[in-house]
C-alpha atoms as a PDB file:
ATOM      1  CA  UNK A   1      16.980 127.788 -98.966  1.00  0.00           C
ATOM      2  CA  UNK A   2      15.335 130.632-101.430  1.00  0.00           C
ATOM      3  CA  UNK A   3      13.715 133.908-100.078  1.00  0.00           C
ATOM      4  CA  UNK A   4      11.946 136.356-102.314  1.00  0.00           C
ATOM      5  CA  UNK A   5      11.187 140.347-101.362  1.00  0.00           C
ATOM      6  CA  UNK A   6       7.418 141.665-102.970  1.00  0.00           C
ATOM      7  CA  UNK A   7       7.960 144.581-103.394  1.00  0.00           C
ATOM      8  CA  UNK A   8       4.494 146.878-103.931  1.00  0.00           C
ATOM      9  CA  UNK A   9       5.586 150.262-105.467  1.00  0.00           C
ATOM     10  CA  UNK A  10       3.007 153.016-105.752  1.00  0.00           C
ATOM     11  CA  UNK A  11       4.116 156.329-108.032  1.00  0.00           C
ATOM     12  CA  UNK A  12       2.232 159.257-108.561  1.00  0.00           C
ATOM     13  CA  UNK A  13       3.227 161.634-112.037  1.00  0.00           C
ATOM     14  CA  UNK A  14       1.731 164.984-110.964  1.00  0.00           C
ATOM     15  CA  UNK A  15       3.506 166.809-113.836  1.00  0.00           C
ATOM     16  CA  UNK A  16       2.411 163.706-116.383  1.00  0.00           C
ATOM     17  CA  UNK A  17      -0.468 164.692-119.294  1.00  0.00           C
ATOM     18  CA  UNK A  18      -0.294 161.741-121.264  1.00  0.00           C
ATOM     19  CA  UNK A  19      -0.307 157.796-120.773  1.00  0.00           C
ATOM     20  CA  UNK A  20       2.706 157.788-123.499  1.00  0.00           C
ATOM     21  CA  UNK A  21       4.398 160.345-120.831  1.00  0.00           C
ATOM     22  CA  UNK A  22       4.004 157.621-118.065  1.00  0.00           C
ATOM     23  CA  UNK A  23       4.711 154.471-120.209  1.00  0.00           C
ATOM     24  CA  UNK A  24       8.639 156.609-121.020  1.00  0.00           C
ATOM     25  CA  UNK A  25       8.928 156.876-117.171  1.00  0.00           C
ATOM     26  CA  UNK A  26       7.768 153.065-115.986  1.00  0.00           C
ATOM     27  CA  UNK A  27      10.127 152.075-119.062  1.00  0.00           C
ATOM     28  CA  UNK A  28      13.139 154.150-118.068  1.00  0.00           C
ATOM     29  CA  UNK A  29      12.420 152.507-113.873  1.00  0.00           C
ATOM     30  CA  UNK A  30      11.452 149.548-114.896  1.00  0.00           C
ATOM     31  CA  UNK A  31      15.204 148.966-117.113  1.00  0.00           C
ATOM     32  CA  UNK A  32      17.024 150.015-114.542  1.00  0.00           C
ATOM     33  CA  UNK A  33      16.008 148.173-111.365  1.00  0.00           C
ATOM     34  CA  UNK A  34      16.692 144.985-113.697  1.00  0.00           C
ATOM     35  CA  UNK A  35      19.997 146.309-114.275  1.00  0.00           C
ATOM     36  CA  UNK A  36      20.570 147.696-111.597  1.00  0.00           C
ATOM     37  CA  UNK A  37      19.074 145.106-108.630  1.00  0.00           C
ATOM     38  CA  UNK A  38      18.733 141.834-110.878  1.00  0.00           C
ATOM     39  CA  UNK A  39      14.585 142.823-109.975  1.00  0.00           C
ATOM     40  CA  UNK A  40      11.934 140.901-111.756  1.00  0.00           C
ATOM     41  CA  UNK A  41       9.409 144.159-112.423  1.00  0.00           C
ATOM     42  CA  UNK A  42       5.703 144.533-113.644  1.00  0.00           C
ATOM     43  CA  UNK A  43       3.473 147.216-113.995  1.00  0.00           C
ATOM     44  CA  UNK A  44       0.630 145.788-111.798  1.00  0.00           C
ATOM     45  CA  UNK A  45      -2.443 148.510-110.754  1.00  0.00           C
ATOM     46  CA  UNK A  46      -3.261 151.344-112.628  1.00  0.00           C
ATOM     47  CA  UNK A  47      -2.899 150.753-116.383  1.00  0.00           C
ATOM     48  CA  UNK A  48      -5.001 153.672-117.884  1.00  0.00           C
ATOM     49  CA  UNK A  49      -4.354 155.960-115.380  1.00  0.00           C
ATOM     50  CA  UNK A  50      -1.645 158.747-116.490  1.00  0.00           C
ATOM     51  CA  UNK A  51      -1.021 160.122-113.326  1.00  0.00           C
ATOM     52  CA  UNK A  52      -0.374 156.936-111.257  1.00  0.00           C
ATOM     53  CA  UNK A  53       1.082 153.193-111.583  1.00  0.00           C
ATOM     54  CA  UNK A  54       1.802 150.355-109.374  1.00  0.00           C
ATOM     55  CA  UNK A  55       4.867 148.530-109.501  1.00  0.00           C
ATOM     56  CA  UNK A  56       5.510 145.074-108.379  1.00  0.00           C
ATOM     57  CA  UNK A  57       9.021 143.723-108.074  1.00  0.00           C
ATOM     58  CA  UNK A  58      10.227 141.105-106.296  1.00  0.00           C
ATOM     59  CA  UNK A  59      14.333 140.065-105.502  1.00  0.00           C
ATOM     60  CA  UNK A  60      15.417 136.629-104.790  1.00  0.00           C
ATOM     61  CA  UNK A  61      18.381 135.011-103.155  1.00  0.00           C
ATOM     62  CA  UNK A  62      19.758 132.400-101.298  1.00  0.00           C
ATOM     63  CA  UNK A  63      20.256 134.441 -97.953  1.00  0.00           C
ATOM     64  CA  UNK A  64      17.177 136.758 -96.324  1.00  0.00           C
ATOM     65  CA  UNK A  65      19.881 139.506 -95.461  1.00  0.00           C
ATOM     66  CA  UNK A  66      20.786 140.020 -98.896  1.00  0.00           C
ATOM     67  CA  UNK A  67      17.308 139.637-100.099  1.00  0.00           C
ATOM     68  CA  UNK A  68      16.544 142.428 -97.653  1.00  0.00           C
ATOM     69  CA  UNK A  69      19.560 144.722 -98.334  1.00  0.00           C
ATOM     70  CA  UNK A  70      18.484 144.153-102.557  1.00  0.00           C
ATOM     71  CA  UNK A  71      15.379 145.276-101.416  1.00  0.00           C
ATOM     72  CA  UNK A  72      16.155 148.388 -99.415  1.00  0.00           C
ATOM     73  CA  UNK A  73      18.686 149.201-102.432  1.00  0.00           C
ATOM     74  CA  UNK A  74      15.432 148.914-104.442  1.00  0.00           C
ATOM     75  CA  UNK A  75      13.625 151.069-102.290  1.00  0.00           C
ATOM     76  CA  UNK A  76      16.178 154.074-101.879  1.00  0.00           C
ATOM     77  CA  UNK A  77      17.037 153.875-105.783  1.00  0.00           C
ATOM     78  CA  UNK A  78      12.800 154.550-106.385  1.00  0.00           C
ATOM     79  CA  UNK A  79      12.579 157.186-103.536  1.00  0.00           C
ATOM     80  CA  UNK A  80      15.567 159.376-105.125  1.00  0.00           C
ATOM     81  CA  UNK A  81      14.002 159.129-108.698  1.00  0.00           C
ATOM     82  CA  UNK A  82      10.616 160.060-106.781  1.00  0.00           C
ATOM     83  CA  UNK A  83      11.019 162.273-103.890  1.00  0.00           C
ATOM     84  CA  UNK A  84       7.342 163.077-103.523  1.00  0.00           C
ATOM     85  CA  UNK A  85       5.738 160.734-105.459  1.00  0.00           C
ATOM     86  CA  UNK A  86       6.392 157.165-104.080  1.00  0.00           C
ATOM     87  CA  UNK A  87       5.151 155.011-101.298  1.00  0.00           C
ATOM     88  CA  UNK A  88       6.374 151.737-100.950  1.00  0.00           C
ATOM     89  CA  UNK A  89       5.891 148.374 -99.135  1.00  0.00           C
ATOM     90  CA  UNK A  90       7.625 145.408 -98.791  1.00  0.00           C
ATOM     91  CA  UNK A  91       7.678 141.530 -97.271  1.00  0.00           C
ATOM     92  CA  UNK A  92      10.321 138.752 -97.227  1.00  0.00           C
ATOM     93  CA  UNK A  93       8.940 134.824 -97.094  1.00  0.00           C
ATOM     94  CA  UNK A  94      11.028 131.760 -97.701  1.00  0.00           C
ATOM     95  CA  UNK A  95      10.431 129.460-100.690  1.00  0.00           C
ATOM     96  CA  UNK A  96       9.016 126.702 -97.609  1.00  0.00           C
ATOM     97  CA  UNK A  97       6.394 129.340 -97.162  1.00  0.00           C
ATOM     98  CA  UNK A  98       4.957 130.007-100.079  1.00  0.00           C
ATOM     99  CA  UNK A  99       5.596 126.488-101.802  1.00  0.00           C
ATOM    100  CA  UNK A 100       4.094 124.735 -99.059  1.00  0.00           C
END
């Protein structure tokens, strides 16, 4: 059995004056929760906006614990690039779920 983790991540660039500014940093986060977490990742919400984006990444595996733990990896890796500009959510389903 497959499980997959959506993953809705919500930044906010206070210090950010340009949408080239924003692009560098979604590039830079993007890169390295691929590396990093093996995360599928796509800016999602918030394309012309400079001073906010919305991620979405999701994590798959054959176990829901280490779907989950991927996630929460995910999760603390965002907040420490982020400390006060991050909220995230997050929900686990089985492939049965959302095939059927």
């Amino acid at each position: 059995m497959a499980f997959v983790c959506l993953l809705k991540i919500e930044l906010h660039f206070p210090e950010n004056g340009s949408l080239k500014g924003k692009r560098k940093e979604l590039q830079s986060l993007k890169a390295q929760l691929q590396r990093r977490f093996g995360a599928a990742v796509a800016e999602t919400e918030h394309h012309e906006l400079w001073q906010r984006a919305t991620l979405s990444a999701a994590v798959v595996g054959r176990e829901s614990g280490g779907v989950v733990e991927a996630a929460a990896g995910v999760e603390r890796f965002v907040h420490s690039q982020f400390p006060d500009g991050v909220h995230i959510v997050r929900g686990v389903v089985s492939a049965d779920e959302v095939l059927s």
